[in-house]
C-alpha atoms as a PDB file:
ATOM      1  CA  UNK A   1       0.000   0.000   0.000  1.00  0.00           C
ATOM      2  CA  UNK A   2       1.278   3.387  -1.493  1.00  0.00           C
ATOM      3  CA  UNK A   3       1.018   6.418   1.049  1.00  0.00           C
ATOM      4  CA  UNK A   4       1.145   9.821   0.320  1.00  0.00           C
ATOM      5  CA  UNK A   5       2.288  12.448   2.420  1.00  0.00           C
ATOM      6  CA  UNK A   6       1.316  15.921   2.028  1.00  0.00           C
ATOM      7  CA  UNK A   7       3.081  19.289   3.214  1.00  0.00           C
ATOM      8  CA  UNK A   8       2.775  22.563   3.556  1.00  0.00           C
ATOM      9  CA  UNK A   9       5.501  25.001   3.505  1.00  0.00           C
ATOM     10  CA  UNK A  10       5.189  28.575   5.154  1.00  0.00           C
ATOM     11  CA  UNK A  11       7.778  31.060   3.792  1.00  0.00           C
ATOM     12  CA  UNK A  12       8.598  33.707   6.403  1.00  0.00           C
ATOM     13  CA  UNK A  13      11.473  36.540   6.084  1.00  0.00           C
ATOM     14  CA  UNK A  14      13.511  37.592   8.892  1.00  0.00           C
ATOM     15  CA  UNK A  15      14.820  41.160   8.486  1.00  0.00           C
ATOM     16  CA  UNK A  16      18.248  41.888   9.715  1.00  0.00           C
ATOM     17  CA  UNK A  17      18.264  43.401  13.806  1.00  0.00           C
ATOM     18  CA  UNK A  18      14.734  42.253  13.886  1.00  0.00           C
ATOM     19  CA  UNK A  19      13.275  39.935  15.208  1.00  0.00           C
ATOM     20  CA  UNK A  20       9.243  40.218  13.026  1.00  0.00           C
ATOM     21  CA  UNK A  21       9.006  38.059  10.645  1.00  0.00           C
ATOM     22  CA  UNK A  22       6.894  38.615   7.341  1.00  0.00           C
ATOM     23  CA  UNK A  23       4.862  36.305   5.319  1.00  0.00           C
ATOM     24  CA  UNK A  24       3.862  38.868   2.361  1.00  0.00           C
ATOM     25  CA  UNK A  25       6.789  39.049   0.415  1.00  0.00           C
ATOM     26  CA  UNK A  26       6.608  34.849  -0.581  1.00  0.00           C
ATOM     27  CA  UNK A  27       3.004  34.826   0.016  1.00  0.00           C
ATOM     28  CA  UNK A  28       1.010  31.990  -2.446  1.00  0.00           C
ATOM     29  CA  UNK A  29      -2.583  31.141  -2.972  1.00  0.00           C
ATOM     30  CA  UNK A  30      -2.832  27.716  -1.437  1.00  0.00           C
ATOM     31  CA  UNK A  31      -2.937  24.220  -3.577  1.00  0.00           C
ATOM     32  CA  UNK A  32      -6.599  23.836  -4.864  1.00  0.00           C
ATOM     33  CA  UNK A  33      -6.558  20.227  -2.852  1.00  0.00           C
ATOM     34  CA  UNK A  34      -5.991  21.853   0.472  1.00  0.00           C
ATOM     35  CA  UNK A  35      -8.622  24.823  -0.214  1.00  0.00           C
ATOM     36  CA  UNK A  36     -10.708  21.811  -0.699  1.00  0.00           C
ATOM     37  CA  UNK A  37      -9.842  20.390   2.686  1.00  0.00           C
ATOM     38  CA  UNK A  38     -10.439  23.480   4.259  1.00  0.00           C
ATOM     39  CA  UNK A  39     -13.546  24.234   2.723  1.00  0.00           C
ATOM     40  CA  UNK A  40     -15.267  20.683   3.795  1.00  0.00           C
ATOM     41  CA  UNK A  41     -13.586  21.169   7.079  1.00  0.00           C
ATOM     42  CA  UNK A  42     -15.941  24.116   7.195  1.00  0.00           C
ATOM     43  CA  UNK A  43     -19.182  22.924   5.976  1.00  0.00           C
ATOM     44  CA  UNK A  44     -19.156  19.870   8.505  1.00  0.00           C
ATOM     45  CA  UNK A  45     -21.289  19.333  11.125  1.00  0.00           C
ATOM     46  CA  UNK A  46     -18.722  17.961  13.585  1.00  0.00           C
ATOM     47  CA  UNK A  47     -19.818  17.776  17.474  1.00  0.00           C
ATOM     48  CA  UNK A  48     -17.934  20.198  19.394  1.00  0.00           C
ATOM     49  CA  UNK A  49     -17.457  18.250  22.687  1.00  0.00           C
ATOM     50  CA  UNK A  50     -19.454  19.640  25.687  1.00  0.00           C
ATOM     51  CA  UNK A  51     -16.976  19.638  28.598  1.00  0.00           C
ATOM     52  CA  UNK A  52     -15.054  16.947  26.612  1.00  0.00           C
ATOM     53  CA  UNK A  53     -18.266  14.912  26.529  1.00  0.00           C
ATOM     54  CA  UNK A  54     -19.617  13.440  23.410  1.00  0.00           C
ATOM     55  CA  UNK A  55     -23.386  12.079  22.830  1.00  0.00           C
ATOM     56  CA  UNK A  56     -23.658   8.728  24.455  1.00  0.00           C
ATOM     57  CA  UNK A  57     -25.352   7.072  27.251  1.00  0.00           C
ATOM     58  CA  UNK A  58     -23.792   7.499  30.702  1.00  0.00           C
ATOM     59  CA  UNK A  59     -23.984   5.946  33.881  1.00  0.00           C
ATOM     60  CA  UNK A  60     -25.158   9.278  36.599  1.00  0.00           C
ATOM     61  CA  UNK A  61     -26.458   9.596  39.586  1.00  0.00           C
ATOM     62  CA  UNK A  62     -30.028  11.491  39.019  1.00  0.00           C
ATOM     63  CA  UNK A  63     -30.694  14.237  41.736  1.00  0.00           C
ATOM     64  CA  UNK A  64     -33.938  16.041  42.356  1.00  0.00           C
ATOM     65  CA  UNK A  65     -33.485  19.070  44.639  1.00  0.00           C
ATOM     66  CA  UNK A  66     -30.912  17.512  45.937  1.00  0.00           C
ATOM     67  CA  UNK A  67     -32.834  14.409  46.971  1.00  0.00           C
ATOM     68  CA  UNK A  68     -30.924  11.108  45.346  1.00  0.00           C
ATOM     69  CA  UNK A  69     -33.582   9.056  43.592  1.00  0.00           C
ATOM     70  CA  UNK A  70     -32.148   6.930  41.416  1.00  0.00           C
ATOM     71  CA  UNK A  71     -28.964   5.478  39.782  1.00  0.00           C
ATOM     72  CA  UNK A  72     -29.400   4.324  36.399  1.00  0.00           C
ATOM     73  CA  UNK A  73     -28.156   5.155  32.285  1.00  0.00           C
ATOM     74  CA  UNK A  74     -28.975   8.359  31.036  1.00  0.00           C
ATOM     75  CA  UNK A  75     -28.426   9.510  27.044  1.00  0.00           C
ATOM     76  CA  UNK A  76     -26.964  11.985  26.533  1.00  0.00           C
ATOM     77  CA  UNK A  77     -27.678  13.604  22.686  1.00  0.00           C
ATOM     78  CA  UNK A  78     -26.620  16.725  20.652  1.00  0.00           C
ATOM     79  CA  UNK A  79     -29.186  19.472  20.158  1.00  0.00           C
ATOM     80  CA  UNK A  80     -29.020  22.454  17.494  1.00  0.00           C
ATOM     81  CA  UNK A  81     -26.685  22.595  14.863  1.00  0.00           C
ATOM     82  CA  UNK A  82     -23.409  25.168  14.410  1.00  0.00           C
ATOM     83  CA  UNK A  83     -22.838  27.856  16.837  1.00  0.00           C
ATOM     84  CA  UNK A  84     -26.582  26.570  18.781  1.00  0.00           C
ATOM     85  CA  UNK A  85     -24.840  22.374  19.224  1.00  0.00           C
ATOM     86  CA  UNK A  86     -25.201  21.944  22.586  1.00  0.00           C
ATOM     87  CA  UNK A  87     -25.257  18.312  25.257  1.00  0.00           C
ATOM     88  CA  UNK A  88     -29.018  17.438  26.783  1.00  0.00           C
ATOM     89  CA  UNK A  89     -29.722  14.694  28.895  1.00  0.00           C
ATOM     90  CA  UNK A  90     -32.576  12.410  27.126  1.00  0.00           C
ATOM     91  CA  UNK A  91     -35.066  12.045  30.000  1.00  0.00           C
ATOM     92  CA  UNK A  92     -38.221  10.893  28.499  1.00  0.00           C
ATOM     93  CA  UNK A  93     -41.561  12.135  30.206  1.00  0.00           C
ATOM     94  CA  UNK A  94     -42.035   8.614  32.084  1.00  0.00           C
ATOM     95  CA  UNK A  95     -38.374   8.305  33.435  1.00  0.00           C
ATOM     96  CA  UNK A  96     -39.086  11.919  35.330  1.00  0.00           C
ATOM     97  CA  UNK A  97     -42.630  10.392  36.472  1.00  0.00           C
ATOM     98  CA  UNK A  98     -40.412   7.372  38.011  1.00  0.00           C
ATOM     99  CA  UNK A  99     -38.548   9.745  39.764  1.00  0.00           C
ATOM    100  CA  UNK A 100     -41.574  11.529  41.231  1.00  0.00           C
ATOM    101  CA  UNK A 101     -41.900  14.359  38.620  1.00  0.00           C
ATOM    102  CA  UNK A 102     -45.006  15.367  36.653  1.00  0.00           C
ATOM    103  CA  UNK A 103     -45.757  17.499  33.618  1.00  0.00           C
ATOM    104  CA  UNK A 104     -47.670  18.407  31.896  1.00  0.00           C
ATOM    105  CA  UNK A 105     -47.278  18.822  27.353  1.00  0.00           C
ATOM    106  CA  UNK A 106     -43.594  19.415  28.455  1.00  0.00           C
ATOM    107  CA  UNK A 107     -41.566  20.585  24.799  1.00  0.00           C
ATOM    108  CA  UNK A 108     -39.438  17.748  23.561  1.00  0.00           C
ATOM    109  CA  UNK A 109     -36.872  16.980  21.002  1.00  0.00           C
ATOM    110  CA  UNK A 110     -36.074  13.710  18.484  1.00  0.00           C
ATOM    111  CA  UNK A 111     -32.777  12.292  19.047  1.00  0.00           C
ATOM    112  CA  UNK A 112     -32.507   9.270  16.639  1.00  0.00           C
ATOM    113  CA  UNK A 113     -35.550   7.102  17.939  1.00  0.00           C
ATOM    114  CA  UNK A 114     -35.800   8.848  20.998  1.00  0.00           C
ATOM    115  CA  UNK A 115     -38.591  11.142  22.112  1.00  0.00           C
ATOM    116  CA  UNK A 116     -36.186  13.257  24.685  1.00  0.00           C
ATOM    117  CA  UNK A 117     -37.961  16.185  27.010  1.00  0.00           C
ATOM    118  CA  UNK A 118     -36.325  19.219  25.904  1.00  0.00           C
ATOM    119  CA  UNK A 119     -34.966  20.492  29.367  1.00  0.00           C
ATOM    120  CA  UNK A 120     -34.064  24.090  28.301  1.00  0.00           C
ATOM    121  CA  UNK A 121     -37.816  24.888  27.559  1.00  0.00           C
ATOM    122  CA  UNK A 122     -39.445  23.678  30.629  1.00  0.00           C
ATOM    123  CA  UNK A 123     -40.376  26.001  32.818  1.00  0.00           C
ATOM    124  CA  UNK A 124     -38.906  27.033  36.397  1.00  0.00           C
ATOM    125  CA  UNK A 125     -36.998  23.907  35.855  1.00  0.00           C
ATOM    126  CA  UNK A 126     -32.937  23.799  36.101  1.00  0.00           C
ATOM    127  CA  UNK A 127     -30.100  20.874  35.157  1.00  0.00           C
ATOM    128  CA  UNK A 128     -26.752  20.660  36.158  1.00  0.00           C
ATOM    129  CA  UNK A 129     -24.118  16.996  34.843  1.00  0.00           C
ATOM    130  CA  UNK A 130     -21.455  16.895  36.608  1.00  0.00           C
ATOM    131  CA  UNK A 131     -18.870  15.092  34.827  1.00  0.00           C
ATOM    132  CA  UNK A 132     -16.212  14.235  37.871  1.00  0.00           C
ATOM    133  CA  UNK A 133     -19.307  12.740  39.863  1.00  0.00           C
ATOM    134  CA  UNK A 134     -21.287  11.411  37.250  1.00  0.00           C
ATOM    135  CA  UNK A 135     -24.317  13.125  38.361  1.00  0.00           C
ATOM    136  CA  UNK A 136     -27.596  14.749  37.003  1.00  0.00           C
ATOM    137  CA  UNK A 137     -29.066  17.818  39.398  1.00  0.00           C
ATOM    138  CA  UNK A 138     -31.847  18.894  38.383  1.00  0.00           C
ATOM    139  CA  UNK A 139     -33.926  21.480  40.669  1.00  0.00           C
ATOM    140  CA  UNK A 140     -38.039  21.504  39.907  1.00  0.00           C
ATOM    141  CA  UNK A 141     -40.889  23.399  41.660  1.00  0.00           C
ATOM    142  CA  UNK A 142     -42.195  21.702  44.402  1.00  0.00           C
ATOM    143  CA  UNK A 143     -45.492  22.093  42.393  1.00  0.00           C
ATOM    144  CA  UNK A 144     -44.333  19.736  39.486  1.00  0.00           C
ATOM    145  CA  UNK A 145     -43.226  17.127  41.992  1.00  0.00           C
ATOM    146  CA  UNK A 146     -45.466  13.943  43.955  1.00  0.00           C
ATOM    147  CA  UNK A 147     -43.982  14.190  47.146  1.00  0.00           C
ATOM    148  CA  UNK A 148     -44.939  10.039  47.911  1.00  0.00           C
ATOM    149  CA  UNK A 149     -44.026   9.012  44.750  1.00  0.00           C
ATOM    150  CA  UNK A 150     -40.236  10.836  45.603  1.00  0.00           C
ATOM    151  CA  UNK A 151     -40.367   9.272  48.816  1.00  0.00           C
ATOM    152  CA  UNK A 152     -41.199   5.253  47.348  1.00  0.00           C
ATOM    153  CA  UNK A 153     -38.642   6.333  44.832  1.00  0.00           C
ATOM    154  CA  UNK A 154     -35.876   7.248  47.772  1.00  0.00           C
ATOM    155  CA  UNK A 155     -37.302   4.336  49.999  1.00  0.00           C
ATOM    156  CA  UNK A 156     -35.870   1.693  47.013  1.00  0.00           C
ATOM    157  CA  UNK A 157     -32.861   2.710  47.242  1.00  0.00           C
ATOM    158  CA  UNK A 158     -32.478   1.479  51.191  1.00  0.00           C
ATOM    159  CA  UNK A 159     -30.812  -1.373  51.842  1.00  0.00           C
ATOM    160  CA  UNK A 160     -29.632  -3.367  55.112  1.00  0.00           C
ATOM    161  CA  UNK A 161     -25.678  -3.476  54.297  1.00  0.00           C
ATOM    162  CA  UNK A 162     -23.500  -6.042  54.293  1.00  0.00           C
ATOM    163  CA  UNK A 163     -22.949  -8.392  57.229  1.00  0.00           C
ATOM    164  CA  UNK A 164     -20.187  -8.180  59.197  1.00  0.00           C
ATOM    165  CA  UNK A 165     -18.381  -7.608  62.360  1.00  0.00           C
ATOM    166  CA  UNK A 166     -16.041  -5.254  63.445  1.00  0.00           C
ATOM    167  CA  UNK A 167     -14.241  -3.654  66.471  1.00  0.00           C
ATOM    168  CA  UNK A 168     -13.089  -0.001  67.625  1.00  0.00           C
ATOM    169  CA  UNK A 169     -11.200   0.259  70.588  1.00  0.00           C
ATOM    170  CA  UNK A 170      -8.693   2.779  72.132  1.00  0.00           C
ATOM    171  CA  UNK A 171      -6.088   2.299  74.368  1.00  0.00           C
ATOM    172  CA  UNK A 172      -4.088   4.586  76.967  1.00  0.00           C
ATOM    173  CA  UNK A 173      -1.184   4.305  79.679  1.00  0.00           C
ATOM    174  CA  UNK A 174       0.129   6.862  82.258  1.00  0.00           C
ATOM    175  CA  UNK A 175       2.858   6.378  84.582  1.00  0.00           C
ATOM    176  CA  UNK A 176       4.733   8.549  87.294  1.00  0.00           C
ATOM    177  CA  UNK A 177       6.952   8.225  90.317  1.00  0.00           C
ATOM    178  CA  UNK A 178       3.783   7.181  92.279  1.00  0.00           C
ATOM    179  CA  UNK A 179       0.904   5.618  90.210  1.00  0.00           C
ATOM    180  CA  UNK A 180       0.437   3.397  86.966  1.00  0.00           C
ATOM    181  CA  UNK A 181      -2.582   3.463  84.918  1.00  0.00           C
ATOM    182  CA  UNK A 182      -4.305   1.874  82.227  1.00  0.00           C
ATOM    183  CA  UNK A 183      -6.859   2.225  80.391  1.00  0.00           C
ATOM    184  CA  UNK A 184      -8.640   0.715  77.231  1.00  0.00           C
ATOM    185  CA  UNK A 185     -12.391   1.410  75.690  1.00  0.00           C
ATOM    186  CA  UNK A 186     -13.782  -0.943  72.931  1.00  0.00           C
ATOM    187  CA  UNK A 187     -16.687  -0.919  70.693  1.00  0.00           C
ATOM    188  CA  UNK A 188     -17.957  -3.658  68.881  1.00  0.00           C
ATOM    189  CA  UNK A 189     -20.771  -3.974  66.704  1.00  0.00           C
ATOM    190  CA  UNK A 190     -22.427  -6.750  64.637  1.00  0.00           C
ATOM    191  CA  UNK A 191     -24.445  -6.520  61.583  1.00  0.00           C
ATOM    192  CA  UNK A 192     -26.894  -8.957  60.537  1.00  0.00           C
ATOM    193  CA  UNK A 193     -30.050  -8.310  58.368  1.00  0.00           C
ATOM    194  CA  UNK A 194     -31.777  -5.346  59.404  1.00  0.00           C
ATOM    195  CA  UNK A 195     -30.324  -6.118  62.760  1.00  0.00           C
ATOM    196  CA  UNK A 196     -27.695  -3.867  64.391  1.00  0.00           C
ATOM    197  CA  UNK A 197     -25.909  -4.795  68.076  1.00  0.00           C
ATOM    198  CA  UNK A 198     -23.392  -2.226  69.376  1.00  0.00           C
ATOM    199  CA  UNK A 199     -21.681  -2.290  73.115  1.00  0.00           C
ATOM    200  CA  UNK A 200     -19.390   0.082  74.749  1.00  0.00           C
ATOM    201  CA  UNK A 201     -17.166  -1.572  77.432  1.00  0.00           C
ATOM    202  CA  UNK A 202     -14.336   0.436  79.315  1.00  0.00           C
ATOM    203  CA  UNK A 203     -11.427  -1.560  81.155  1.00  0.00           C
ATOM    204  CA  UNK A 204      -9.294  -0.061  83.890  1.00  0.00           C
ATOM    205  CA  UNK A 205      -5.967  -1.113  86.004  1.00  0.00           C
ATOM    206  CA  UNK A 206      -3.757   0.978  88.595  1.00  0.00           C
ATOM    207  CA  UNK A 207      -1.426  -0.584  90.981  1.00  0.00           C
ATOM    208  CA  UNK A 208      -4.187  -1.081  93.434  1.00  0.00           C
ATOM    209  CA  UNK A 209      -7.269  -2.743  91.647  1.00  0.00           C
ATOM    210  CA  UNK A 210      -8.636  -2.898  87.950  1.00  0.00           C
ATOM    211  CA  UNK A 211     -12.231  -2.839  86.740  1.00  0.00           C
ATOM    212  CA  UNK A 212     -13.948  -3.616  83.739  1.00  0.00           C
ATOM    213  CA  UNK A 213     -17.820  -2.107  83.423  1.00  0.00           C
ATOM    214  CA  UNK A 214     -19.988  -2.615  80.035  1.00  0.00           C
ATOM    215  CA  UNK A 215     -21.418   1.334  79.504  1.00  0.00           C
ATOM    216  CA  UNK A 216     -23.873   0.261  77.037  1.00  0.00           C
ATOM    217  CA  UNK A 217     -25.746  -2.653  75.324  1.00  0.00           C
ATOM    218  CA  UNK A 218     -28.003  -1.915  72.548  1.00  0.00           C
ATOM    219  CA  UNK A 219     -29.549  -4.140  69.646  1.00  0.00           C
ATOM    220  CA  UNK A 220     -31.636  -2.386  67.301  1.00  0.00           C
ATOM    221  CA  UNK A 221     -33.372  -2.224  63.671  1.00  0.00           C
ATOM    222  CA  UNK A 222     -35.242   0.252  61.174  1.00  0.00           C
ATOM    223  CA  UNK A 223     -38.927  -0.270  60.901  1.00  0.00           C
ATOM    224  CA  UNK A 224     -39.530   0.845  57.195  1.00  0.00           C
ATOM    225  CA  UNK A 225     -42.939   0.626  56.935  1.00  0.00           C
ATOM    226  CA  UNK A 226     -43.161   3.327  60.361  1.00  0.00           C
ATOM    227  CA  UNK A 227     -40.122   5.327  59.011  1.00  0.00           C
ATOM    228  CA  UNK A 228     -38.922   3.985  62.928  1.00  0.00           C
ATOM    229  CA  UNK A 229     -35.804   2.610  64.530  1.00  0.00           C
ATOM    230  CA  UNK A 230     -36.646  -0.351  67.333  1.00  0.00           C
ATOM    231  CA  UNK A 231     -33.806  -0.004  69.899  1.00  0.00           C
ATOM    232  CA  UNK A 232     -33.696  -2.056  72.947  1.00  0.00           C
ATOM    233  CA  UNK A 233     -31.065  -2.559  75.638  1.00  0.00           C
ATOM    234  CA  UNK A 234     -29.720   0.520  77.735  1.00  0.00           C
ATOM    235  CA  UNK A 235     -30.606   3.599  75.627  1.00  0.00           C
ATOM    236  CA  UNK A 236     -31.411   7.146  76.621  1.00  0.00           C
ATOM    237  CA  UNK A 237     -32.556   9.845  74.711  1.00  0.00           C
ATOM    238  CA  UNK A 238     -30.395  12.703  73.310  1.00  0.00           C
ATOM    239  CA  UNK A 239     -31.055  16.372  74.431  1.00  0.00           C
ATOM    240  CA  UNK A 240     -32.563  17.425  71.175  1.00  0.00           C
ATOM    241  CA  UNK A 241     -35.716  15.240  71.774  1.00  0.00           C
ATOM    242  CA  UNK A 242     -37.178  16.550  74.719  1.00  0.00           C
ATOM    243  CA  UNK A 243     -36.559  20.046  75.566  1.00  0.00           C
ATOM    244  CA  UNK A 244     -34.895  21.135  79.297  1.00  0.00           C
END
C-alpha cells in the first residue's frame, strides 16, 4: 500500500536586527486540494465536545433538589446545529414520572428514535451533569413534583448493608513516680439483616485494683414501613428530643 504524504511550507522573512518576521513578500494562494480540505472542514457538522463529553449514554447519579432518587443510564444527545450544538440529557416524560416528577405537554426533542424532554424549555426547571461525579441535578418546583411518589422512589434505594463484624477500641497508659494506669475502651458492633448490636465496654488497672464495666448494650433495627428505629437494651434519649 502506497502512502502519500502531504506538506505545507510557510515562507517567512527575517529582516536583519529584527526579530518580526513577514509572510507577504513569498506569500502563495494555497494548492486547490488543500482549499478543498479546508472548505469541507468548514461545511461539517462535527460535534464540538461539551466539557469533553460526546453524545452517548452514561452511567449518573439522578438528583432532584438535591434528593438522590435513582442510579441508572442516562443519554446523553446533541441538540441544534453550528454555533446553537449543545449536550441534553434524554429524560423521556415517564423516566421523570419514576422519579416523582409530573408534567404536563412538556416541549421535547427527536434524538434518533428517541422522544427526549427538551430540558431548556421547561419552565422554572434547572439541570446541572457533573462530569467528575457522574451526576444529574436537576432542581423543579415543588409544584411539578409527587412528594410520595419521591419518597417510594428514595425508599428503594435502602438497603440493610453487608454483614459483618467489626471492632473499635482505644487504648491509653500513664505512669509517674507514684501511680500506673491503664486504660482501654472498645466498641464492637455486629451486623446482621436489618439487625444492628453495638456495646461500649471500658477496662481499667492501677497498681491497686482494675475494673472492667460494660457502659452500654443496645440491639436495634429500622422499621420501614413506620419510618422507625426499634432499639432495645440501655438507651437514653439525646437532648434534642425533649426540651430542658
Amino acid at each position: 500500500m502506497n502512502t502519500v504524504f502531504r506538506f505545507l511550507y510557510v515562507c517567512s522573512v527575517v529582516s536583519a536586527g529584527s526579530l518580526f518576521t513577514s509572510s507577504g513578500a513569498c506569500a502563495q494562494p494555497l494548492p486547490d486540494w488543500i482549499a478543498q480540505e479546508v472548505e469541507q472542514l468548514n461545511q461539517e457538522d462535527v460535534m464540538v465536545p461539551d466539557g469533553g463529553v460526546i453524545p452517548g449514554s452514561y452511567g449518573m447519579h439522578l438528583y432532584v433538589n438535591n434528593r438522590l432518587v435513582d442510579v441508572l443510564e442516562i443519554p446523553f444527545a446533541q441538540k441544534g446545529t453550528g454555533a446553537q450544538r449543545k449536550l441534553l440529557p434524554c429524560l423521556t416524560e415517564e423516566s421523570l414520572r419514576n422519579a416523582g416528577i409530573w408534567l404536563y405537554q412538556p416541549s421535547t426533542f427527536q434524538s434518533g428514535e428517541r422522544l427526549c424532554l427538551d430540558l431548556d424549555r421547561l419552565r422554572y426547571i434547572t439541570y446541572k451533569a457533573d462530569w467528575e461525579d457522574r451526576s444529574l441535578l436537576l432542581t423543579v418546583p415543588q409544584a411539578y413534583l409527587d412528594v410520595q411518589k419521591l419518597q417510594q422512589v428514595e425508599e428503594g434505594l435502602w438497603d440493610d448493608g453487608i454483614d459483618n463484624a467489626f471492632l473499635n477500641y482505644a487504648y491509653s497508659a500513664s505512669r509517674n513516680a507514684n501511680k500506673r494506669e491503664q486504660y482501654l475502651n472498645i466498641r464492637p458492633g455486629i451486623n446482621f439483616g436489618a439487625w444492628r448490636y453495638r456495646n461500649y465496654s471500658v477496662w481499667h488497672k492501677d497498681d491497686i485494683s482494675q475494673s472492667w464495666e460494660n457502659l452500654n448494650n443496645t440491639l436495634s433495627r429500622n422499621i420501614r414501613s413506620l419510618h422507625s428505629e426499634l432499639v432495645l437494651g440501655d438507651v437514653y434519649s439525646s437532648a434534642t428530643v425533649f426540651d430542658s
